[in-house]
PDB file of N, CA and C in Angstrom:
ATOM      1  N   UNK A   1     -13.955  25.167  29.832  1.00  0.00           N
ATOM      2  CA  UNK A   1     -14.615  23.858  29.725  1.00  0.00           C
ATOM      3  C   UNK A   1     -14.963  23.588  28.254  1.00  0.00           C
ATOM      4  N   UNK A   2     -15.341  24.643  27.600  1.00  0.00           N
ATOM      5  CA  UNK A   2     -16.083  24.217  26.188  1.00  0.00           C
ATOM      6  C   UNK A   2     -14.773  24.407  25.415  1.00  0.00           C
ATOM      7  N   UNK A   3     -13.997  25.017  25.974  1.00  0.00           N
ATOM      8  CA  UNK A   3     -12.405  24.930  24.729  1.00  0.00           C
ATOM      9  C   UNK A   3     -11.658  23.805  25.014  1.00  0.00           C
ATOM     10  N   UNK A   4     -11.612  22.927  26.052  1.00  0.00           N
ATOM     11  CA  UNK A   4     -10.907  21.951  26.432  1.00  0.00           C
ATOM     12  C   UNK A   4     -11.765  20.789  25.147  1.00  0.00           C
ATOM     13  N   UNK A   5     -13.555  20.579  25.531  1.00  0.00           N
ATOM     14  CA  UNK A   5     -14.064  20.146  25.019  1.00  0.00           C
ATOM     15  C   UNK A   5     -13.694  19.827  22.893  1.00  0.00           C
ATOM     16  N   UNK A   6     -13.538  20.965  22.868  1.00  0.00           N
ATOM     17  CA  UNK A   6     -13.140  21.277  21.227  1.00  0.00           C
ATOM     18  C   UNK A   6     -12.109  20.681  21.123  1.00  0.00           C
ATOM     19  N   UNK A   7     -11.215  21.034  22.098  1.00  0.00           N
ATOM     20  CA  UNK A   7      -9.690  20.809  21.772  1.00  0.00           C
ATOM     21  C   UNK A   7      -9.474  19.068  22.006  1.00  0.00           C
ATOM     22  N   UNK A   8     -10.160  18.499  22.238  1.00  0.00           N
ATOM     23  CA  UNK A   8     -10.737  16.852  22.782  1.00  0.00           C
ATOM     24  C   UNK A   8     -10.576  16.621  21.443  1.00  0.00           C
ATOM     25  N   UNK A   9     -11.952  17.048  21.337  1.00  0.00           N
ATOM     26  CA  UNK A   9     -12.902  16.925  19.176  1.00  0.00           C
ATOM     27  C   UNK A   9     -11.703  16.682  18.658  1.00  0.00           C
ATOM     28  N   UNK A  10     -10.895  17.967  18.531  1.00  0.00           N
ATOM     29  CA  UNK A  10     -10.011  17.943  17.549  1.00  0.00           C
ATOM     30  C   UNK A  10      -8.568  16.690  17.532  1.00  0.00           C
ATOM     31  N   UNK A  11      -8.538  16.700  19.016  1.00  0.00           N
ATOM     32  CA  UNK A  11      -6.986  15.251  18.928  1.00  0.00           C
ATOM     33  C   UNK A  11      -7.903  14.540  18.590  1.00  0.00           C
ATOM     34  N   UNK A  12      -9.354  13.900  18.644  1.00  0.00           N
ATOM     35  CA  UNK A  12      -9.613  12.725  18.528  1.00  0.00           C
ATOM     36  C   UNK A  12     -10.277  12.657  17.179  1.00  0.00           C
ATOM     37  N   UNK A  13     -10.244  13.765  16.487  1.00  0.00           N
ATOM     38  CA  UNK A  13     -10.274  13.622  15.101  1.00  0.00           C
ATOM     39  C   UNK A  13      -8.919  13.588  14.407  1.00  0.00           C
ATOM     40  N   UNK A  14      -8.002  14.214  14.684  1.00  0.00           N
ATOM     41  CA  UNK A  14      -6.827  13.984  14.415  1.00  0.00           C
ATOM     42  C   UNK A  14      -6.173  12.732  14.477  1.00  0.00           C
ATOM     43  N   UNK A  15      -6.187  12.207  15.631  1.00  0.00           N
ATOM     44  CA  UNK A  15      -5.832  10.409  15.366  1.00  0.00           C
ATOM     45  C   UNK A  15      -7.153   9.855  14.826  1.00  0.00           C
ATOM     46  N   UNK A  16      -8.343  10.084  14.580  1.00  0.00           N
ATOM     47  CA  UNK A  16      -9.025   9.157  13.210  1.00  0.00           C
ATOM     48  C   UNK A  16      -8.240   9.595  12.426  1.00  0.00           C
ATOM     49  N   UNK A  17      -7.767  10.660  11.842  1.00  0.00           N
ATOM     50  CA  UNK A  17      -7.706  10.763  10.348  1.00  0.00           C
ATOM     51  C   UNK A  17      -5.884   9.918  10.404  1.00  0.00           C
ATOM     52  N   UNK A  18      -5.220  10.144  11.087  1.00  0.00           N
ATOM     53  CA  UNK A  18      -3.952   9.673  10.936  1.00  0.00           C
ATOM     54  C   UNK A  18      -4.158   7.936  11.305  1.00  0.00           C
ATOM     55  N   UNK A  19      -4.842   7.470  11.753  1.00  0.00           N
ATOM     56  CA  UNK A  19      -5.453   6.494  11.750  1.00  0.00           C
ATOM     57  C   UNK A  19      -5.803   5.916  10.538  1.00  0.00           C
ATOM     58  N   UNK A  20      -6.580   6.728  10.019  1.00  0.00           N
ATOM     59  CA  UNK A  20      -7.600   6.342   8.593  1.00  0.00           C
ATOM     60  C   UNK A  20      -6.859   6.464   7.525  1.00  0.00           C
ATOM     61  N   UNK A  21      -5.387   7.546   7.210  1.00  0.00           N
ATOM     62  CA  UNK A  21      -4.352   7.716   6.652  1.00  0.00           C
ATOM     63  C   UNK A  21      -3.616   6.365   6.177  1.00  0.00           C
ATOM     64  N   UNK A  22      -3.185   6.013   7.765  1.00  0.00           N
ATOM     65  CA  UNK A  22      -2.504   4.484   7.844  1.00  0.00           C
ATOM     66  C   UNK A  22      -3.108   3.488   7.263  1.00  0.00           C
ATOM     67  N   UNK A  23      -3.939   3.279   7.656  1.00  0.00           N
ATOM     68  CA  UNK A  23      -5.040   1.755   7.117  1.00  0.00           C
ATOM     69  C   UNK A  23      -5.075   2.337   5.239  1.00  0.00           C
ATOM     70  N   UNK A  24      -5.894   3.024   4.930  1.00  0.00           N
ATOM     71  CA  UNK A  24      -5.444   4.030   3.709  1.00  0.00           C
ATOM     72  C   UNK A  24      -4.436   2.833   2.590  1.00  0.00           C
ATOM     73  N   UNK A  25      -2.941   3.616   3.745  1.00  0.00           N
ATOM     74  CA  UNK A  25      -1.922   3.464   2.965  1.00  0.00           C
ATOM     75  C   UNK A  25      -1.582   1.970   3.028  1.00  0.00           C
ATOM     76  N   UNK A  26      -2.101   1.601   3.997  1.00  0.00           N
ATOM     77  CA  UNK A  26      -1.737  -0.204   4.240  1.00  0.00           C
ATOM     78  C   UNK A  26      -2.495  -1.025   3.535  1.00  0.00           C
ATOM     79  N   UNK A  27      -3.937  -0.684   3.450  1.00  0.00           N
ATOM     80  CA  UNK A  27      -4.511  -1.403   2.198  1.00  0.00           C
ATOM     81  C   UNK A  27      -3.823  -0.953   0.683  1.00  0.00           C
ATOM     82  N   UNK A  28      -3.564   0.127   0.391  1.00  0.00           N
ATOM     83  CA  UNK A  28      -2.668   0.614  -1.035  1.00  0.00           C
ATOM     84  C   UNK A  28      -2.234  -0.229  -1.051  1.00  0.00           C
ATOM     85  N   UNK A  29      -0.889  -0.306   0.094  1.00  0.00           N
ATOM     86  CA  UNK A  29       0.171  -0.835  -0.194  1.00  0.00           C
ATOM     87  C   UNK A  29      -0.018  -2.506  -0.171  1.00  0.00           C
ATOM     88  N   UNK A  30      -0.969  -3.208   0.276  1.00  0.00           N
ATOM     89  CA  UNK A  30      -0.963  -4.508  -0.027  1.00  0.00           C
ATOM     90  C   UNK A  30      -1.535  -5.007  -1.052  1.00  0.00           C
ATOM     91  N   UNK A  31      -2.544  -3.916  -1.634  1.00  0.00           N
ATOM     92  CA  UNK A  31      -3.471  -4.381  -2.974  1.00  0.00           C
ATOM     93  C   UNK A  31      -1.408  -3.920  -4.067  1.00  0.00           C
ATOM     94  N   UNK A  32      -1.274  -2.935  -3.985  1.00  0.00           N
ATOM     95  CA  UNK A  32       0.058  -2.831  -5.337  1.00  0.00           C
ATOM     96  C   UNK A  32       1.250  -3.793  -5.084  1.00  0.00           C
ATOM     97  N   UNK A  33       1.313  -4.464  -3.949  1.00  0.00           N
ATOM     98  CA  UNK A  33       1.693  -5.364  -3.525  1.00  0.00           C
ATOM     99  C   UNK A  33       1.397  -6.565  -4.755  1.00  0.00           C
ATOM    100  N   UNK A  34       0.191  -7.007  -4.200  1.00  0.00           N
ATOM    101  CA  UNK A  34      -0.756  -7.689  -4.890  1.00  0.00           C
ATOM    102  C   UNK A  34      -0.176  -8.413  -6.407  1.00  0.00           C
ATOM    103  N   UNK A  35      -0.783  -6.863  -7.032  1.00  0.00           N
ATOM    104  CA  UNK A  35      -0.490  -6.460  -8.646  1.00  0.00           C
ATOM    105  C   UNK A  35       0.831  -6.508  -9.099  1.00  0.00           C
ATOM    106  N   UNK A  36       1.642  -6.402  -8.294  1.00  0.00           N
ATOM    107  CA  UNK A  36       3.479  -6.488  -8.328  1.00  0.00           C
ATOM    108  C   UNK A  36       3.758  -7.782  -8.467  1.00  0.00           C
ATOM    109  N   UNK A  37       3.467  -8.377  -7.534  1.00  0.00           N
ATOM    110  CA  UNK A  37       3.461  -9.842  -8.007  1.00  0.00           C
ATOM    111  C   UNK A  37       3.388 -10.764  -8.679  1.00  0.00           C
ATOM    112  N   UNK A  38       1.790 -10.402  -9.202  1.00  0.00           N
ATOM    113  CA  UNK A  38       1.268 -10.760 -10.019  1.00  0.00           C
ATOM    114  C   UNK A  38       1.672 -10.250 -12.016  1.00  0.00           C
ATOM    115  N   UNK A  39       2.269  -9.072 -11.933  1.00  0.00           N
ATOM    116  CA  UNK A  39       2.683  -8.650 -12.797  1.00  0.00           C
ATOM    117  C   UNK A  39       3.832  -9.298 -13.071  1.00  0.00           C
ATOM    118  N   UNK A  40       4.795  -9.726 -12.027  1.00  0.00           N
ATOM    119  CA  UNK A  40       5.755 -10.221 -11.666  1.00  0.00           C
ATOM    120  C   UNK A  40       6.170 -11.671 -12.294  1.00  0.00           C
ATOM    121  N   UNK A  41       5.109 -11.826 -11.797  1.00  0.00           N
ATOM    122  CA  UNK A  41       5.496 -13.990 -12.399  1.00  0.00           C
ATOM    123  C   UNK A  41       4.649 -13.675 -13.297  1.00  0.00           C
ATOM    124  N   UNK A  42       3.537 -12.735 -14.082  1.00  0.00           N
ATOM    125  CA  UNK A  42       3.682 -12.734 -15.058  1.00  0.00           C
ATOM    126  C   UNK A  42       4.722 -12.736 -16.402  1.00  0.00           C
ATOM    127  N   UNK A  43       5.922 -11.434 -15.688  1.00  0.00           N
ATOM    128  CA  UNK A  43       6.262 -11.184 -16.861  1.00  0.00           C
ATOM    129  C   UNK A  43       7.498 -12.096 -16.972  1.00  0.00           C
ATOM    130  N   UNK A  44       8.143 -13.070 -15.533  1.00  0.00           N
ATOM    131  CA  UNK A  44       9.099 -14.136 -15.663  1.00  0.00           C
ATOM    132  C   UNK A  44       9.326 -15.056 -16.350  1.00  0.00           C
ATOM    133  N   UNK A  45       8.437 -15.581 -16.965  1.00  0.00           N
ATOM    134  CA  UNK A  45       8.832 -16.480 -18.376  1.00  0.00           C
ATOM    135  C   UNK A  45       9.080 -15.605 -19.670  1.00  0.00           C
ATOM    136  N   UNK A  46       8.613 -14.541 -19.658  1.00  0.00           N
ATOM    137  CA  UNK A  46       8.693 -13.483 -21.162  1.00  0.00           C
ATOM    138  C   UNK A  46      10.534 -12.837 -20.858  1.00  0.00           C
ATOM    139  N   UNK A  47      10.780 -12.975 -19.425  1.00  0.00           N
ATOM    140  CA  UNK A  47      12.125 -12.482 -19.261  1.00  0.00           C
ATOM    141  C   UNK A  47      13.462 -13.441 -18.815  1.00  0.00           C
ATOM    142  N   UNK A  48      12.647 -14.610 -19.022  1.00  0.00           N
ATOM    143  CA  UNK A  48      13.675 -16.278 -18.822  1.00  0.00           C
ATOM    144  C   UNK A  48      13.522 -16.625 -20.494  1.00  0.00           C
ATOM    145  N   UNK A  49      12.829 -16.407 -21.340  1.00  0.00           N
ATOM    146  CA  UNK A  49      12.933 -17.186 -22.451  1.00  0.00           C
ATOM    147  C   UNK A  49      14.113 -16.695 -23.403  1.00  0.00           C
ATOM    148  N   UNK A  50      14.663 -15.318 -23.190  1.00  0.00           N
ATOM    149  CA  UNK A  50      15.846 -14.979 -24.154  1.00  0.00           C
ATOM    150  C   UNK A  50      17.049 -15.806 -23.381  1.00  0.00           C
ATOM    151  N   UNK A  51      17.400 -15.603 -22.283  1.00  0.00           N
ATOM    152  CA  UNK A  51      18.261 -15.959 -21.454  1.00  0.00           C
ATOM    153  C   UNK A  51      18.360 -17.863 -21.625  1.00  0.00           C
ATOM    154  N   UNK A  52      17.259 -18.365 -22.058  1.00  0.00           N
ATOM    155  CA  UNK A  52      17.065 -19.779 -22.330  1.00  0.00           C
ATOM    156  C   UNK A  52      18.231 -19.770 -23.647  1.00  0.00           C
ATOM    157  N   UNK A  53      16.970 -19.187 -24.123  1.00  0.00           N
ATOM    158  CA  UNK A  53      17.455 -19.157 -25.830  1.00  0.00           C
ATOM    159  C   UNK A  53      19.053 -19.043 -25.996  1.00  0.00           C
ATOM    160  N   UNK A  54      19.727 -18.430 -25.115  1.00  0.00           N
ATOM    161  CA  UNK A  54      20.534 -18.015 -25.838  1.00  0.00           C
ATOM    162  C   UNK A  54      21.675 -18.672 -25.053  1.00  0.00           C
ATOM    163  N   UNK A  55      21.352 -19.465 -23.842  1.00  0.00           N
ATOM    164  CA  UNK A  55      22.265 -20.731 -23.726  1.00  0.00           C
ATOM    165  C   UNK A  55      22.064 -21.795 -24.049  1.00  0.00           C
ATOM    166  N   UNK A  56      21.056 -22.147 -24.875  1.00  0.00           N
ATOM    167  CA  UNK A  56      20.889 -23.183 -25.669  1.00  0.00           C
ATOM    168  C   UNK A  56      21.636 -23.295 -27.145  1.00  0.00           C
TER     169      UNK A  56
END
């Protein structure tokens, strides 16, 4: 009874943490998301202006 009990504890700490892993990595991945973007159409006019230039 008390090892079944533990052994409970432990899957249901095990899916929090693989749980908490996921969300984790899903907020990461939407904040660098984010910054990618944003870095992104930042750096698109600094990488359209030679390409201008130089069919003009």
């Amino acid at each position: 009874m008390h090892k079944a009990s533990l052994c409970e504890r432990n899957v249901f700490l095990f899916v929090f943490f693989l749980n908490y892993k996921i969300y984790v990595s899903m907020c990461l991945n939407k904040y660098l998301d984010i910054t990618h973007n944003e870095r992104r159409n930042f750096e698109v006019p600094y990488k359209t202006l030679p390409f201008d230039a130089d069919s003009t």
